[in-house]
Protein backbone atom coordinates (compact mmCIF):
# COMPACT_ATOMS: atom_id res chain seq x y z
CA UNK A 1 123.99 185.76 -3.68
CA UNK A 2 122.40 182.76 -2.25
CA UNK A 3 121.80 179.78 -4.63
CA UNK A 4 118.95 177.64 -4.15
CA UNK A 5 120.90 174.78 -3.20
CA UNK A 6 122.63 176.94 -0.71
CA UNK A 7 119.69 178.04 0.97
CA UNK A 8 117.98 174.45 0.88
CA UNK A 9 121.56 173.47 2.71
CA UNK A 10 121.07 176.28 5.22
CA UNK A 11 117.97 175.83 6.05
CA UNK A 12 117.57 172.18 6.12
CA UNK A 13 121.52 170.78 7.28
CA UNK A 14 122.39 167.13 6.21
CA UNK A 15 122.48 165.28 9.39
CA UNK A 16 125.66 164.27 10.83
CA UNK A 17 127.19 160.85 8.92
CA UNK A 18 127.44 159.05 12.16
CA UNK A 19 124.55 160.11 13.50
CA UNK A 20 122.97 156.60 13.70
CA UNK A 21 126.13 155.43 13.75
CA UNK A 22 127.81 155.63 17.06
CA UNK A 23 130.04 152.83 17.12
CA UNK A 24 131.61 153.71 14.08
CA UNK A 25 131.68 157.57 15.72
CA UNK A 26 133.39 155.96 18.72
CA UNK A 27 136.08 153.51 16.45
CA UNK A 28 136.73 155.95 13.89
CA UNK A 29 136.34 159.92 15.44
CA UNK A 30 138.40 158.38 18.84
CA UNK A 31 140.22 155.46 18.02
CA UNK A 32 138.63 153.16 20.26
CA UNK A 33 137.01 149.61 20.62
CA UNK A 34 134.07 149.16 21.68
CA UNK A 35 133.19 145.23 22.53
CA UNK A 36 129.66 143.42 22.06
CA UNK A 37 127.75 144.16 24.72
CA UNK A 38 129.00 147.80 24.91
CA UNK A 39 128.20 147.75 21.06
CA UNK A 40 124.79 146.50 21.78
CA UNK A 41 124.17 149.14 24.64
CA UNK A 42 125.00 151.96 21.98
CA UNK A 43 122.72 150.90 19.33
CA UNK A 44 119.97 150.00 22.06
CA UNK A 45 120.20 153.66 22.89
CA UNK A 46 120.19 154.63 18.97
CA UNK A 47 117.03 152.68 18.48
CA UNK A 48 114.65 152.83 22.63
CA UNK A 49 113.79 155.96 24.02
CA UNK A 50 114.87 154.09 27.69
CA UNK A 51 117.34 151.78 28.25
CA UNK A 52 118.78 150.43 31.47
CA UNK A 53 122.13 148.39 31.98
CA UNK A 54 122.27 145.73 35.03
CA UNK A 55 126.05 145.25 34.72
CA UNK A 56 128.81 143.34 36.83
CA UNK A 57 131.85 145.09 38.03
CA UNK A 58 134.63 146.45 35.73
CA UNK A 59 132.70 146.37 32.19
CA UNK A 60 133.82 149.75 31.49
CA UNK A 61 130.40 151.58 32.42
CA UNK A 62 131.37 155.05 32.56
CA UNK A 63 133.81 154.50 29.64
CA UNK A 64 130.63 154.06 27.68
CA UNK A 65 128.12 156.38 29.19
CA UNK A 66 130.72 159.13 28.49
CA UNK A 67 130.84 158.18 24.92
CA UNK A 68 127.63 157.84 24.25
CA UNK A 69 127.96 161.53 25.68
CA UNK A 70 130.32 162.73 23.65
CA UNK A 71 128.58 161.09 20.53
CA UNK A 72 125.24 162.67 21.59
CA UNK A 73 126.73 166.04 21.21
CA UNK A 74 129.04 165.80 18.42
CA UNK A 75 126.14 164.44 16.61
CA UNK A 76 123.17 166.93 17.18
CA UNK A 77 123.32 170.68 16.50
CA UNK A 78 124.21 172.97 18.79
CA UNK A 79 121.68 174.69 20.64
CA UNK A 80 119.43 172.09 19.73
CA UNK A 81 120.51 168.86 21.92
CA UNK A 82 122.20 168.98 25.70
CA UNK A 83 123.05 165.85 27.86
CA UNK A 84 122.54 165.77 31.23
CA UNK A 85 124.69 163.17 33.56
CA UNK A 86 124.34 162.29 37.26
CA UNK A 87 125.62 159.75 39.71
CA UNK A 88 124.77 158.84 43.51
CA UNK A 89 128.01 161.34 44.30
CA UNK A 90 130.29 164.44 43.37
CA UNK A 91 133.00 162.10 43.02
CA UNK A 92 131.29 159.89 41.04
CA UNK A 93 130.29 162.13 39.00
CA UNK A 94 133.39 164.52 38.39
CA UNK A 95 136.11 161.93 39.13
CA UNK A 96 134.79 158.97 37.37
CA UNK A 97 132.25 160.22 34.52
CA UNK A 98 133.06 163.33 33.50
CA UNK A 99 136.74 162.70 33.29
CA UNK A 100 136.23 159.93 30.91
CA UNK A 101 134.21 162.62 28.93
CA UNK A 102 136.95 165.09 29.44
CA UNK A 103 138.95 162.52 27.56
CA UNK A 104 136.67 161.32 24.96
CA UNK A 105 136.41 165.42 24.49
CA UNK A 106 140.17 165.69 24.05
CA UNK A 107 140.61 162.58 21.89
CA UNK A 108 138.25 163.50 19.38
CA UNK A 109 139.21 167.10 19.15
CA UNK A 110 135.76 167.89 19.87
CA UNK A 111 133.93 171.40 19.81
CA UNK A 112 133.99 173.79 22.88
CA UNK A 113 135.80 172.48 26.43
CA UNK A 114 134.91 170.15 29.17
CA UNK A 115 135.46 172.27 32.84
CA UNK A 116 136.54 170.67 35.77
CA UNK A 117 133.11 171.03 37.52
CA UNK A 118 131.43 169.02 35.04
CA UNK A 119 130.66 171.30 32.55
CA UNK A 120 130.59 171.11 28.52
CA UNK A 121 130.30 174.31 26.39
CA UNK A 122 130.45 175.09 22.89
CA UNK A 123 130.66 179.19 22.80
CA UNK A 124 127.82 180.51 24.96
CA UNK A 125 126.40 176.85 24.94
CA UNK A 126 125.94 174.81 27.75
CA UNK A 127 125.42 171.88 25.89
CA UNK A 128 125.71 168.91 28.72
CA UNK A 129 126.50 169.21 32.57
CA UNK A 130 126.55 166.25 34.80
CA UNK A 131 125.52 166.48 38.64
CA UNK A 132 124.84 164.64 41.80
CA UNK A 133 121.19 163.93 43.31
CA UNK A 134 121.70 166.65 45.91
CA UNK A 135 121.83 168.91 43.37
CA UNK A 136 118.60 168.11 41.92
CA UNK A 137 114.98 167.88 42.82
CA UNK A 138 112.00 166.03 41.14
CA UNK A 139 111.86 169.21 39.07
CA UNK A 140 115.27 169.00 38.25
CA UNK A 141 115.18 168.78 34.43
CA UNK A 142 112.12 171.65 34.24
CA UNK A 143 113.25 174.28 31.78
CA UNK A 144 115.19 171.74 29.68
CA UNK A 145 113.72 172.02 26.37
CA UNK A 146 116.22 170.61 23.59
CA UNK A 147 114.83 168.53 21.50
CA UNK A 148 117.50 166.62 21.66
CA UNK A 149 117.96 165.59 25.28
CA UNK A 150 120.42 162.76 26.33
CA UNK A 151 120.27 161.80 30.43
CA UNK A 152 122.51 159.06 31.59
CA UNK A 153 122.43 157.92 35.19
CA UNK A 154 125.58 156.12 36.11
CA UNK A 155 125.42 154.21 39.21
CA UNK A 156 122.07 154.21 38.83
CA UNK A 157 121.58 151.72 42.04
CA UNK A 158 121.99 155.41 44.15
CA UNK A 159 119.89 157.51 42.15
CA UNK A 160 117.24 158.43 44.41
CA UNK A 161 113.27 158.33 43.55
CA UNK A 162 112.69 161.92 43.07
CA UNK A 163 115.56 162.40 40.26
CA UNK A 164 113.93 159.18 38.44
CA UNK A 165 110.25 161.26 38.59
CA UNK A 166 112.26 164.17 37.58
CA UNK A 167 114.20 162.08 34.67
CA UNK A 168 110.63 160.66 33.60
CA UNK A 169 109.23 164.23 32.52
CA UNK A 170 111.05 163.61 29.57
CA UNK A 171 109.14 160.69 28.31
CA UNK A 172 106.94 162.62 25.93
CA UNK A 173 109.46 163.65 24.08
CA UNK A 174 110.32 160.99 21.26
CA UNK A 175 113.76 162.06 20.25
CA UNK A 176 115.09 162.38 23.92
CA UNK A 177 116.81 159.15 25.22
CA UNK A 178 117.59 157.67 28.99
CA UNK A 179 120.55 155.40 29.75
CA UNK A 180 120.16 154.05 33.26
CA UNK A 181 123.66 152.19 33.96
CA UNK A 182 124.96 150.10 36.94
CA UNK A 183 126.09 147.44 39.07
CA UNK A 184 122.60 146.30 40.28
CA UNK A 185 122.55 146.21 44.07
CA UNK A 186 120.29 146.82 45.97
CA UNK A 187 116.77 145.02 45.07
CA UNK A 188 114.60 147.65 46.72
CA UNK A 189 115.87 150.71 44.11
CA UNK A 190 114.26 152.17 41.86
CA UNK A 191 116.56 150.70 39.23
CA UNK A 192 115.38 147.53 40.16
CA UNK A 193 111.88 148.89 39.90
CA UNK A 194 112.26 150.10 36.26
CA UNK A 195 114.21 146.46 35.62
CA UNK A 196 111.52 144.20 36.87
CA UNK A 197 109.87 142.15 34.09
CA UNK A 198 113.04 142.61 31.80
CA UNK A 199 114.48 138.76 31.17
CA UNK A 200 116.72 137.67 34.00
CA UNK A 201 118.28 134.78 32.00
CA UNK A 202 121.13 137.06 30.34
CA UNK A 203 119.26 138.24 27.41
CA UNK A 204 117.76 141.85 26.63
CA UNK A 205 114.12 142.89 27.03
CA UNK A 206 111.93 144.99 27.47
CA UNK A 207 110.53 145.54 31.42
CA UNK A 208 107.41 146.19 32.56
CA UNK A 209 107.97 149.96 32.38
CA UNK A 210 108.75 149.94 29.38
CA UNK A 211 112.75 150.36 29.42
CA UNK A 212 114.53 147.91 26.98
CA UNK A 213 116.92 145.97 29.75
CA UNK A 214 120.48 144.76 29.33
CA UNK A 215 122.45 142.32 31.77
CA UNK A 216 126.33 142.26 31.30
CA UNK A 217 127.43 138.91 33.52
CA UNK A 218 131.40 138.84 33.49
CA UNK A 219 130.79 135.44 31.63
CA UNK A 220 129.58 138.20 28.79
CA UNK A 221 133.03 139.73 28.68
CA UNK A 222 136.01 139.00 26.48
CA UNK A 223 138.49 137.50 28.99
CA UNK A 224 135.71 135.23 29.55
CA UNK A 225 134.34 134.42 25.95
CA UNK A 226 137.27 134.33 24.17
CA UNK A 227 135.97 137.85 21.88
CA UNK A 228 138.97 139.11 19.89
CA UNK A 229 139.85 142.89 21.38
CA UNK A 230 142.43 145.21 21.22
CA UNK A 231 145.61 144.15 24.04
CA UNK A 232 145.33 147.42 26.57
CA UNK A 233 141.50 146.75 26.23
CA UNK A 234 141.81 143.09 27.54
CA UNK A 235 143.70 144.41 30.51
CA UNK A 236 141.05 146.84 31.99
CA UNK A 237 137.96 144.16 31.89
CA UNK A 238 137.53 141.32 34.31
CA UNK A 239 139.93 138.78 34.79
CA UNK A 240 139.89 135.37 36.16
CA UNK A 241 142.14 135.94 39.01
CA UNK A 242 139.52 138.90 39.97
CA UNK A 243 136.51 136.07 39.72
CA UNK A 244 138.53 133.86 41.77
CA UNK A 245 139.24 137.06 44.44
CA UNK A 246 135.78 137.43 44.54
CA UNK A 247 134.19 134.41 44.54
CA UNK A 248 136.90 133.29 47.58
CA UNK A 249 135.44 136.57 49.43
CA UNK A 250 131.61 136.97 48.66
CA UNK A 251 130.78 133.19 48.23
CA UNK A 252 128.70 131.37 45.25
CA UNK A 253 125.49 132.82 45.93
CA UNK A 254 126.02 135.17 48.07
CA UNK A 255 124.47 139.00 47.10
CA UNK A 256 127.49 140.68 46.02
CA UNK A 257 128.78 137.68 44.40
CA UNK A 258 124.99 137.74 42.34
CA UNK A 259 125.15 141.43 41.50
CA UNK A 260 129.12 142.50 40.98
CA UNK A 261 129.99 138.74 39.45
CA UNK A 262 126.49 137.86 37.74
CA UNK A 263 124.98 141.46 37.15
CA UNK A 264 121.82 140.58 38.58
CA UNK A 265 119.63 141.68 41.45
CA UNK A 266 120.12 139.60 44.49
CA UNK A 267 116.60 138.10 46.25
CA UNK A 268 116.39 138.43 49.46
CA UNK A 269 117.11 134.55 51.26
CA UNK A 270 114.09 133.75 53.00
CA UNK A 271 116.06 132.33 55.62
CA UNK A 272 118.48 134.97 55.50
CA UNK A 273 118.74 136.91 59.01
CA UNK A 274 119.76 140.07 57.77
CA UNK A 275 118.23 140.56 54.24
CA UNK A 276 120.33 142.43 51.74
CA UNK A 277 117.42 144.56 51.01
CA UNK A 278 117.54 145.88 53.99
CA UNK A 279 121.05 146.46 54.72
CA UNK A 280 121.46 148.63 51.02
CA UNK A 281 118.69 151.19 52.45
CA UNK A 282 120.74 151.82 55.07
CA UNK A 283 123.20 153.17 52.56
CA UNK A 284 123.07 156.55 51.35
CA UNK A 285 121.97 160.18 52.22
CA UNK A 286 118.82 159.56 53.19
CA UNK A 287 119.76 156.91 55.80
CA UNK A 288 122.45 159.27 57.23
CA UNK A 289 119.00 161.61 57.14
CA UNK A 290 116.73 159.34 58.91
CA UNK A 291 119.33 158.76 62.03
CA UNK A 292 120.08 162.38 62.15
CA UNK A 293 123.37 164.07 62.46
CA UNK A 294 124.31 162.90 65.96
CA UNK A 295 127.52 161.48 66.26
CA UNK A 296 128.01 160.35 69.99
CA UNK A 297 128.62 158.33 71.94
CA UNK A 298 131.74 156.57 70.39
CA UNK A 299 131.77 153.63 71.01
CA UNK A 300 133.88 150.58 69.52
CA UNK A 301 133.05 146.57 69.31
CA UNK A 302 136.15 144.22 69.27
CA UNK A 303 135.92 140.83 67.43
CA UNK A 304 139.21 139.17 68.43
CA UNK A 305 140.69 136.63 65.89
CA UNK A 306 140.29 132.77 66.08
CA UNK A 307 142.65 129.94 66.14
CA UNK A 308 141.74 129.45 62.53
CA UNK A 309 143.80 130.74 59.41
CA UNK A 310 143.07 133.86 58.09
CA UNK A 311 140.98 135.26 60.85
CA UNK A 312 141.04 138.67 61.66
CA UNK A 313 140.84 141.14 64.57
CA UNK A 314 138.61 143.37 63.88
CA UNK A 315 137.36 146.38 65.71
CA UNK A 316 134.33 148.64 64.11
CA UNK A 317 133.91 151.95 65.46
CA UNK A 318 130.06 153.30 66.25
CA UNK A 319 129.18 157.09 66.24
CA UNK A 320 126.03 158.06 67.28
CA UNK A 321 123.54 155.87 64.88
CA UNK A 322 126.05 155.88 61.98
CA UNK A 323 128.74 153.09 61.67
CA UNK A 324 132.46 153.90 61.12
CA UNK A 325 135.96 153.62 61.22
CA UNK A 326 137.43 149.54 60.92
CA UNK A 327 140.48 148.66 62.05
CA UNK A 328 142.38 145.38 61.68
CA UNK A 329 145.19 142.70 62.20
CA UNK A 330 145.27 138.81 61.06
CA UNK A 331 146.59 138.13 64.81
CA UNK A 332 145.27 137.40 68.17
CA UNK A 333 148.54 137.76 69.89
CA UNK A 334 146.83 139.45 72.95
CA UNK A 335 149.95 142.39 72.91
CA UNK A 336 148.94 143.07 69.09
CA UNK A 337 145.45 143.16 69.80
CA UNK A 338 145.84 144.92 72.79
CA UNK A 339 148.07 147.79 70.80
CA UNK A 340 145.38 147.94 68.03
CA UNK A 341 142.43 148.57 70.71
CA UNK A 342 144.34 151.14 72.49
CA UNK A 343 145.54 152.98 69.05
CA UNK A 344 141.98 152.74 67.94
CA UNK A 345 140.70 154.41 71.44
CA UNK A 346 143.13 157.04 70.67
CA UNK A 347 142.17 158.17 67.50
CA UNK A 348 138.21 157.96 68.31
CA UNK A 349 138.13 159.48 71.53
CA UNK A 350 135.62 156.34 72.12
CA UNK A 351 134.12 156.18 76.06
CA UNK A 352 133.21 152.33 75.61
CA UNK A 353 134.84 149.19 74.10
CA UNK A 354 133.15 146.42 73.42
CA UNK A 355 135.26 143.13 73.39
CA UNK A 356 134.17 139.70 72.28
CA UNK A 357 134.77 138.06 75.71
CA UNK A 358 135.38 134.73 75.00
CA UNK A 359 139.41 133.39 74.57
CA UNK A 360 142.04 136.30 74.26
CA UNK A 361 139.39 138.76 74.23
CA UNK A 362 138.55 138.05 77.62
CA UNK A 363 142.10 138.88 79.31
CA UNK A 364 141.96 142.14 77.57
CA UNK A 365 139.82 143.46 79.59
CA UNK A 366 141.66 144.64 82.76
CA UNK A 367 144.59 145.84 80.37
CA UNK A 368 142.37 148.27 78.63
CA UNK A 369 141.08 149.55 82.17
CA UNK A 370 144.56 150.25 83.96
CA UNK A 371 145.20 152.27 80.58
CA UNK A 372 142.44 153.98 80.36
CA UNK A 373 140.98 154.72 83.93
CA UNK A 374 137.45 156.24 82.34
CA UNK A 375 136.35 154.03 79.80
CA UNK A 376 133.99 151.57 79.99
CA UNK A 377 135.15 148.54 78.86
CA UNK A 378 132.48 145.41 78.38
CA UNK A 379 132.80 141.64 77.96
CA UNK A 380 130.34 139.96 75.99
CA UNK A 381 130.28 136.22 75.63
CA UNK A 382 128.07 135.65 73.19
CA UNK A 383 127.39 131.46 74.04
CA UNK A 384 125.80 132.80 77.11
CA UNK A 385 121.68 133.24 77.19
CA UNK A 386 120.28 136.55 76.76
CA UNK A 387 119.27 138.60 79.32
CA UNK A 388 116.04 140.11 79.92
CA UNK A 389 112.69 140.21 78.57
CA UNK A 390 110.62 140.72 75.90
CA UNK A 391 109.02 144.02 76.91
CA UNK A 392 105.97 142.80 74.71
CA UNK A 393 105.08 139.77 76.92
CA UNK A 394 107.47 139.75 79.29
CA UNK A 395 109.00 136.41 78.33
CA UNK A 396 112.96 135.82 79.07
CA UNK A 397 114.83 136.53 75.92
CA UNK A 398 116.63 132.99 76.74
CA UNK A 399 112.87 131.43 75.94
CA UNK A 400 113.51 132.84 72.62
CA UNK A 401 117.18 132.95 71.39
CA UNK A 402 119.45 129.91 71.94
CA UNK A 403 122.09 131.99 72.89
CA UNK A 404 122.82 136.10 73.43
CA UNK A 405 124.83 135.77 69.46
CA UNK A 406 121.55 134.95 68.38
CA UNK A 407 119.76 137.51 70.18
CA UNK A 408 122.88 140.30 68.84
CA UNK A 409 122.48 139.58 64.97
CA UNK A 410 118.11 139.51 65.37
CA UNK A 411 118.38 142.87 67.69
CA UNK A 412 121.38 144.69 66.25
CA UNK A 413 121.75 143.54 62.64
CA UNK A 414 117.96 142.40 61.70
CA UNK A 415 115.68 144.85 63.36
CA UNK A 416 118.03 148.19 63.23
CA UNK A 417 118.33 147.15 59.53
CA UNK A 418 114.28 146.67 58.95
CA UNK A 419 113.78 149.74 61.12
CA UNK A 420 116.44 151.71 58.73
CA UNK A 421 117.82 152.88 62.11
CA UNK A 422 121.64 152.92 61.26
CA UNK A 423 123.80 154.45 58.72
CA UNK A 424 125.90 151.70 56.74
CA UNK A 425 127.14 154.09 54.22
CA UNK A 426 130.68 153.87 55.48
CA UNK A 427 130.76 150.40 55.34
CA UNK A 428 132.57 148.47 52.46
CA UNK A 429 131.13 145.46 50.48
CA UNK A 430 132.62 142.93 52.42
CA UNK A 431 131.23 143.38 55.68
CA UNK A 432 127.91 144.22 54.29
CA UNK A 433 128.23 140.97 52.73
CA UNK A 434 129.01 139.42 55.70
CA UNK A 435 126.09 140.76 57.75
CA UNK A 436 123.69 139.39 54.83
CA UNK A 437 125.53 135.72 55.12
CA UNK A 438 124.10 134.00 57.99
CA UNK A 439 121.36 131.61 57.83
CA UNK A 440 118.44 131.12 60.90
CA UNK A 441 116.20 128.53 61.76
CA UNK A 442 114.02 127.41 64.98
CA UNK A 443 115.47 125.45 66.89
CA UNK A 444 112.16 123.80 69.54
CA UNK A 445 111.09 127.32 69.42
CA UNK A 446 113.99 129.43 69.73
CA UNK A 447 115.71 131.79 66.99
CA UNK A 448 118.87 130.45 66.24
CA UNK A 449 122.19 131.90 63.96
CA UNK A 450 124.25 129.82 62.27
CA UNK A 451 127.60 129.05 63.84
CA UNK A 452 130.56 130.57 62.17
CA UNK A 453 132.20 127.08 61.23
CA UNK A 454 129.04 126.35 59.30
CA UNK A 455 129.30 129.90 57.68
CA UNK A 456 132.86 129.27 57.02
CA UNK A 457 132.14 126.05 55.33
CA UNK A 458 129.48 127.59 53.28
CA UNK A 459 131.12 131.28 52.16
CA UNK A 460 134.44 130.46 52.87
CA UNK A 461 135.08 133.13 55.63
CA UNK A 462 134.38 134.09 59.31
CA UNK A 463 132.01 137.20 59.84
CA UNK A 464 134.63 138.88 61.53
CA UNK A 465 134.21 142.46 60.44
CA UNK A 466 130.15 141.73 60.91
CA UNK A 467 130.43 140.29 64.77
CA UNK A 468 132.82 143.78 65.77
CA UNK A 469 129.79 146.17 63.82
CA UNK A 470 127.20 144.20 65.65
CA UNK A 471 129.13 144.58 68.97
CA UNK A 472 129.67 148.32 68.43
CA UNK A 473 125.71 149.24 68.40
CA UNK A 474 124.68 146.70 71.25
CA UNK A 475 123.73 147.01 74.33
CA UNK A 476 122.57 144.92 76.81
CA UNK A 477 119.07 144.81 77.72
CA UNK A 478 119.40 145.44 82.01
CA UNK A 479 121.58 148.25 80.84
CA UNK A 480 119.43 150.37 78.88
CA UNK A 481 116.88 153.01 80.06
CA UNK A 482 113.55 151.94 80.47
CA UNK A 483 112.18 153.76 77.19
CA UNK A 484 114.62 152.27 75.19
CA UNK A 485 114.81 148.89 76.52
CA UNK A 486 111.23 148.67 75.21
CA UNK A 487 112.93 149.06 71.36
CA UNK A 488 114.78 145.61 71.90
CA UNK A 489 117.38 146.57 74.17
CA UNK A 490 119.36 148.73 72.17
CA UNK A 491 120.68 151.42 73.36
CA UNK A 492 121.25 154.26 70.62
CA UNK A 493 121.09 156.64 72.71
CA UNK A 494 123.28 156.23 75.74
């Protein structure tokens, strides 16, 4: 028989001890350390419905989104809460996420088992499942109805807009709980858009949505402030020789330097040539939507080293609208560079090469055409004037670009990136960083780029990797066909 006080406990359960405790869940159920600002992310998501983390690199981001997980579900009753993860890809999701939950699962001895797609289940419970935006829609999270719901968007810079509308449904619901997370990008997201109005001086607010904001700067994190934490913890954060690596390859000021060193949003320079803005919505599935799935002609653009130390050779292969392949050597021996080109060739089947034609570049040329009898190998020099006209007026491009460089990073790198007609998603940070470096100004009328000796002064590097992109997509004016000569001379469609 059933006493009272064992009815009372069936039908009303004691709440889990570390319910509002999940710090002390995380120390004491897993044996782990959490540090401040991870602390304060946790509670911030114990005590605000929506809470979004602007975070440099290496903080240990999906450490603590997969905790929080785990917490979420140890905590709540089954059947009654769920927890539903995504991130911009599969990997990101299975491979980075959900295997730290997969260990937080193991280490705590917790309920049910974590599958290898991604999958938590206690019984016949699916109590959390993590997925990428492909997988969803904006009604995604219909037919969710826990009262308990956690979502956590890692990476939330990728998240696209119609899995935030989705996410939002579940704002009516007081004891459900968001945790946007991630190295803060690209200014023109939506995570941005939820962030704006939050403080951008380092401390935590609320934004204008309504979503209580956090910024992690690696000046927040223990190797930096001195906060006591446990040995193997220290070694996974950010370290000073990583700030140095980083601040020697992005450059003080630059936009990764603002986002992955100072976890804030980068503003577009107003003087910048290529804004950063631009070049991140170039990134993605949608861009490689918007140029379609076309992936010829091949074509490759050579940068050939300097005199100066640590130059590189640099070739960037084009496919269609969507950048590729990079290949490299610190040389400009002209038998290296000529063994890289033709390797390169090789492997991409390319029918045109690009080469940078002034210095080493320029003797290349014949080389490259007694080996390969059918490909179409160009010599730009970019300090000559560029050729043709503005189809809009007529005018010589010369009238309005001091020189055809000038005329390659307004064309190729400004307007394709404003027009959101390439796919960068291949491309790594530091030649997107490179392609946002350069500075323009008018010189008597004339557009004009700033020189790579003044870039190197200022970031510390040549825009190698950026010069062999931009020569991969151009195309001279006289050489295009008359419709597309009238889009700026470039040819992406040869």
């Amino acid at each position: 028989m059933l006493t009272f006080d064992d009815l009372h406990g069936e039908l009303y359960p004691q709440p889990d001890p570390y319910l509002a405790d999940p710090v002390g869940w995380v120390n004491d159920k897993l044996g782990e350390h959490l540090w401040s600002k991870q602390v304060e992310i946790a509670e911030a998501l114990r005590d605000h419905r929506k809470v979004a983390v602007k975070a440099c690199h290496g903080p240990g981001k999906s450490f603590l989104g997969a905790r929080l997980v785990a917490h979420w579900i140890d905590t709540h009753p089954v059947g009654k809460a769920s927890a539903v993860t995504s991130a911009p890809t599969d990997h990101q999701v299975k491979a980075i996420l959900w295997k730290e939950i997969g260990r937080a699962h193991s280490k705590g001895n917790l309920d049910g088992y974590v599958t290898l797609d991604a999958r938590w289940k206690v019984g016949a419970e699916l109590v959390a499942f993590g997925r990428k935006p492909a997988d969803h829609n904006e009604h995604g999270f219909q037919g969710i109805h826990d009262r308990y719901l956690l979502v956590v968007l890692d990476e939330a810079c990728g998240i696209p807009p119609a899995l935030w509308i989705g996410a939002g449904t579940l704002g009516t619901n007081a004891d459900a709980r968001m945790l946007a997370i991630g190295n803060p990008d690209d200014p023109s997201s939506e995570f941005a858009s939820i962030c704006a109005g939050a403080p951008d001086d380092g401390t935590s607010g609320l934004s204008d949505d309504g979503w209580w904001v956090i910024t992690i700067s690696i000046f927040d994190t223990p190797n930096f402030t001195g906060e006591p934490v446990p040995a193997d913890l220290r070694e996974q954060l950010p370290s000073q020789t990583w700030l140095d690596d980083a601040t020697k390859q992005y450059g003080v000021g630059s936009p990764l330097y603002t986002s992955k060193v100072l976890g804030r949003f980068p503003a577009d320079a107003s003087t910048g040539t290529v804004p950063w803005s631009w070049i991140k919505a170039c990134q993605g599935d949608d861009a490689a939507a918007r140029v379609g799935p076309l992936k010829v002609p091949v074509v490759l653009g050579v940068d050939v080293a300097g005199s100066d130390a640590g130059d590189e050779t640099v070739i960037y292969e084009r496919r269609g609208a969507h950048a590729g392949r990079r290949w490299s050597v610190q040389s400009s021996d002209p038998e290296v560079v000529l063994q890289l080109i033709e390797d390169a060739v090789r492997v991409s089947g390319a029918t045109k090469v690009k080469i940078d034609g002034i210095g080493v570049g320029w003797g290349l040329v014949a080389p490259l055409r007694r080996t390969f009898p059918t490909l179409d190998v160009v010599s730009v020099v970019v300090s000559e004037a560029a050729p043709g006209r503005d189809p809009a007026d007529g005018k010589p491009w010369a009238e309005k670009f001091v020189n055809l460089r000038a005329f390659i990073w307004w064309h190729v790198g400004r307007v394709l990136s404003q027009d959101h007609a390439w796919d960068l998603t291949d491309v790594d940070d530091a030649t997107l960083n490179e392609l946002a470096a350069p500075k323009y100004r008018e010189v008597r009328g004339r557009i004009q780029i700033e020189s790579k000796d003044e870039l190197r002064k200022r970031i510390g590097r040549s825009t190698d990797n950026a010069d062999a992109l931009l020569l991969a997509f151009f195309e001279p004016p006289a050489a295009s066909p008359p419709l597309v000569q009238q889009s700026y001379g470039l040819a992406l469609n040869e």
